[in-house]
Protein backbone atom coordinates (compact mmCIF):
# COMPACT_ATOMS: atom_id res chain seq x y z
CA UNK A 1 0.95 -35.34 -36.28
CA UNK A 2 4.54 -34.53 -35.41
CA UNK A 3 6.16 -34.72 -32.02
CA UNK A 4 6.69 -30.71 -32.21
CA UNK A 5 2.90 -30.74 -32.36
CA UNK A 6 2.10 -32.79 -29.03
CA UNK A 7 0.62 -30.98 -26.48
CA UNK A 8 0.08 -27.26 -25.17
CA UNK A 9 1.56 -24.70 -27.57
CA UNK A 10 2.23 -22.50 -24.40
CA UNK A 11 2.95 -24.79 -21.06
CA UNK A 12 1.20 -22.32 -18.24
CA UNK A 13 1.38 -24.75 -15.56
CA UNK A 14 5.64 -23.90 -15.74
CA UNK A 15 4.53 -20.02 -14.43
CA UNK A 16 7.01 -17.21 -15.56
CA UNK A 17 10.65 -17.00 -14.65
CA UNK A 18 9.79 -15.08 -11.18
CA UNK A 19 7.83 -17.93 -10.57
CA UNK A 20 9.97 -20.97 -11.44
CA UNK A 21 12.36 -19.30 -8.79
CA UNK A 22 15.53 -17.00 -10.38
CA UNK A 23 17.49 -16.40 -7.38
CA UNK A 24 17.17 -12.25 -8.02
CA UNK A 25 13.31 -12.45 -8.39
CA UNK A 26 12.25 -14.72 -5.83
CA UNK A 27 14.32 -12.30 -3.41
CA UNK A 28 12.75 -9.45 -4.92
CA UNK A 29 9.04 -10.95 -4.67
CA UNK A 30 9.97 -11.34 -0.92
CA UNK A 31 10.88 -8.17 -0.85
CA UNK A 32 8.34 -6.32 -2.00
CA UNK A 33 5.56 -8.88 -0.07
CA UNK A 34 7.53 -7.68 3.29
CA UNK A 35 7.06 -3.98 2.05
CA UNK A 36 3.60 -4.69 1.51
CA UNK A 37 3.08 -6.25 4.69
CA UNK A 38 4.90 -3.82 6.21
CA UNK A 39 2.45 -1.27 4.83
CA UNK A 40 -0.61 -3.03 6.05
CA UNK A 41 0.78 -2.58 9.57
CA UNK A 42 2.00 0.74 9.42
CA UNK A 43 -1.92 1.80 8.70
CA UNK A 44 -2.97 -0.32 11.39
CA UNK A 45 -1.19 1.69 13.42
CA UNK A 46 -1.59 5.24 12.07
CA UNK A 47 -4.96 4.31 12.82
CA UNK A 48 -4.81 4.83 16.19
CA UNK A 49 -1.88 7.69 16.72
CA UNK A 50 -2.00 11.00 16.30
CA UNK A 51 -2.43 12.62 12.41
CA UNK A 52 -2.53 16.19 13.73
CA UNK A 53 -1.02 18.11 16.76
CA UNK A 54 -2.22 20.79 18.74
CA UNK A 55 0.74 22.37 20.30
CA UNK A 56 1.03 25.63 22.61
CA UNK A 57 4.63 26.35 22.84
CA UNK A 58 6.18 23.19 23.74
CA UNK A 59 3.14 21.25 25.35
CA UNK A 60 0.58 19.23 22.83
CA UNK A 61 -2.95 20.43 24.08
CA UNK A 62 -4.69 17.99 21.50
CA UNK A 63 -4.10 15.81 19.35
CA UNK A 64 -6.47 14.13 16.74
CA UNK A 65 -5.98 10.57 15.70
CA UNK A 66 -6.34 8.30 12.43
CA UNK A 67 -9.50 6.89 13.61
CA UNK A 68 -11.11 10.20 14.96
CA UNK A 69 -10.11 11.50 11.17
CA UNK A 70 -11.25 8.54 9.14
CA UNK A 71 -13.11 6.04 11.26
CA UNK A 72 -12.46 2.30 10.06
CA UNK A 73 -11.55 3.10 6.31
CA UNK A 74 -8.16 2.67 6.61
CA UNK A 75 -8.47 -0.24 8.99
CA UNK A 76 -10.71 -2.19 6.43
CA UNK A 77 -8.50 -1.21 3.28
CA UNK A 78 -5.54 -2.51 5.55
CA UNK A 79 -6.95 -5.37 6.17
CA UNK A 80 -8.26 -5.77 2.00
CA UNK A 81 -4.51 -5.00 1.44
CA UNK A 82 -3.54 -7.54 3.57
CA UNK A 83 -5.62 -10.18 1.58
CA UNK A 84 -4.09 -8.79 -1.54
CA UNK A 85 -0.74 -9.52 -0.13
CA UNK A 86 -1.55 -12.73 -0.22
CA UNK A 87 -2.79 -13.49 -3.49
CA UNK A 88 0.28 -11.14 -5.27
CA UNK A 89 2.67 -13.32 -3.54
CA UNK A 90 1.02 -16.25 -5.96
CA UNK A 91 0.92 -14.68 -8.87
CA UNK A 92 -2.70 -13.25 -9.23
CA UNK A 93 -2.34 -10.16 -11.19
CA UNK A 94 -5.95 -8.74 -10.12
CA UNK A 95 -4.78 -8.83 -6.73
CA UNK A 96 -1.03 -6.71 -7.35
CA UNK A 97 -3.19 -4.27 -9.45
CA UNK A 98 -5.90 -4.10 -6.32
CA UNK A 99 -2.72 -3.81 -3.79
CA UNK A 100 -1.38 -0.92 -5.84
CA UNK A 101 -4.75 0.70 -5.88
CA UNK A 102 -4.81 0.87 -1.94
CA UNK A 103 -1.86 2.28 -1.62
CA UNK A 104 -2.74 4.84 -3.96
CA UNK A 105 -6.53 5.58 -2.43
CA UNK A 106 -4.09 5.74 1.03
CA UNK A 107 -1.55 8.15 -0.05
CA UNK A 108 -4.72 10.47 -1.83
CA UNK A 109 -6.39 10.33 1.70
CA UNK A 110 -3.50 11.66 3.68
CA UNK A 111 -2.66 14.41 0.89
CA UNK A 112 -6.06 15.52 -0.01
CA UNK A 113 -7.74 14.54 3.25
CA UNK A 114 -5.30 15.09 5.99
CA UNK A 115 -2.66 17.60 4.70
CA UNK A 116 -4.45 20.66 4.44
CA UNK A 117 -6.26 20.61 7.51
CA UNK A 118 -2.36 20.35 9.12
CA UNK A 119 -2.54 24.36 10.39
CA UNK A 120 -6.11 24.27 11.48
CA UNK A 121 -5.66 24.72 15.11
CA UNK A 122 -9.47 24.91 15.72
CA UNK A 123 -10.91 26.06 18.82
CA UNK A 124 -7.67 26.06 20.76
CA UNK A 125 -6.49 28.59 18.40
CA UNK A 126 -9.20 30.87 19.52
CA UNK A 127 -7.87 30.19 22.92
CA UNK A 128 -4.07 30.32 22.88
CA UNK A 129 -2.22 33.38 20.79
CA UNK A 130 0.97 30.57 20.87
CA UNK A 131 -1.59 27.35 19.48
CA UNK A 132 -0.09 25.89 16.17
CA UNK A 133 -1.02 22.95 14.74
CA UNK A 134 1.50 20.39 13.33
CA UNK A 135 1.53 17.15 11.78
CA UNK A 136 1.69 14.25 14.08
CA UNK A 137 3.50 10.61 13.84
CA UNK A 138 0.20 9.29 12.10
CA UNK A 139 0.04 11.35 9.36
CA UNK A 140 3.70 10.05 8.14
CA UNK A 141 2.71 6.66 9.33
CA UNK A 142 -0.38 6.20 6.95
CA UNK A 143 1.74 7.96 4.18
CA UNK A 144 4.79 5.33 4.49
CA UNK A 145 2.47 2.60 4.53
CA UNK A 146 0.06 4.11 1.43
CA UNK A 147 3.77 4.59 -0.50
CA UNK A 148 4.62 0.84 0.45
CA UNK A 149 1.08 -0.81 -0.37
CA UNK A 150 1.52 1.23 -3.67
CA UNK A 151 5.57 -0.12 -4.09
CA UNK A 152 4.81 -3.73 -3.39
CA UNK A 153 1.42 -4.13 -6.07
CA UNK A 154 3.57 -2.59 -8.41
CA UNK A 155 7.07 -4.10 -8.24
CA UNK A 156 5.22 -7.20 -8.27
CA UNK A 157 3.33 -6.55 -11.30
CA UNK A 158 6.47 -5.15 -12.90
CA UNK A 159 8.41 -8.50 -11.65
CA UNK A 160 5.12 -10.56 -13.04
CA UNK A 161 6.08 -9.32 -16.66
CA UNK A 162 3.30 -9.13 -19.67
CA UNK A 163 0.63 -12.03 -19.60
CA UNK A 164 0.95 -14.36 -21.69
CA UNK A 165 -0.72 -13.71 -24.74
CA UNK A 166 -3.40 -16.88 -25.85
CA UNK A 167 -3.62 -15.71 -29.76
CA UNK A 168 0.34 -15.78 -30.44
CA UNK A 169 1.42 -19.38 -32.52
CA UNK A 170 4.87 -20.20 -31.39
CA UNK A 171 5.78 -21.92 -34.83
């Protein structure tokens, strides 16, 4: 045996360059865990504000909320993004593709699920000539944070690179 021949032909345990800490990428992994943090907040939130306005003229006669629209589900796929947060930041690629894939089922509930019903006025419609409906602070808050669940699994899959292949022979 030679000494080229000692050992692992591929050393894992060294992680990939994001991981062994260039300046650019470390910054960039921060980055894009704040974004996805961020994210998990912002549909914490939207949870519980207004998605859809009832206005007549200049006074909002109703307004319907994350929670009265979708009950828990984005609460519990906040807090499942939250988790994936977590394991993206160290590298488990499962968990950026999972982190990615809440933003995305986030973003398709709020333009499949919440955008068309933005002119329904509903009942108050029947009542006021004047009733429009318009799209409330919760509807752009669930969007942002889909958008930046779906950024941060992403970039950090992008920033994670190809994996490592275990049938390539380095000699």
């Amino acid at each position: 045996m030679s000494a080229r021949d000692r050992g692992a032909a591929l050393d894992y345990s060294k992680g990939s360059a994001v991981s062994r800490g260039a300046p650019g990428a470390v910054a960039a992994r921060i980055l894009l865990g704040a974004a996805g943090v961020v994210g998990v907040v912002l549909l914490l939130v939207s949870t519980f504000t207004a998605v859809i306005e009832i206005r007549v003229v200049t006074v909002v006669q109703d307004s319907i909320s994350g929670y009265e629209r979708h009950s828990v589900a984005l609460i519990l796929i906040a807090l499942f993004a939250g988790a994936m947060v977590l394991g993206a930041l160290r590298g488990a690629r499962p968990a950026m593709i999972a982190l990615a894939a809440c933003g995305l089922a986030v973003v398709l509930i709020a333009m499949l699920g919440d955008l068309p019903d933005n002119g329904e006025t509903g009942r108050l419609g029947e009542l006021y000539e004047d009733a429009q409906a318009e799209t409330g602070i919760g509807f752009y808050l669930e969007t942002l944070g889909g958008a930046l669940l779906l950024i941060s699994g992403g970039g950090l899959l992008l920033l994670a690179g190809a994996p490592p292949r275990g049938d390539s022979d380095p000699s």
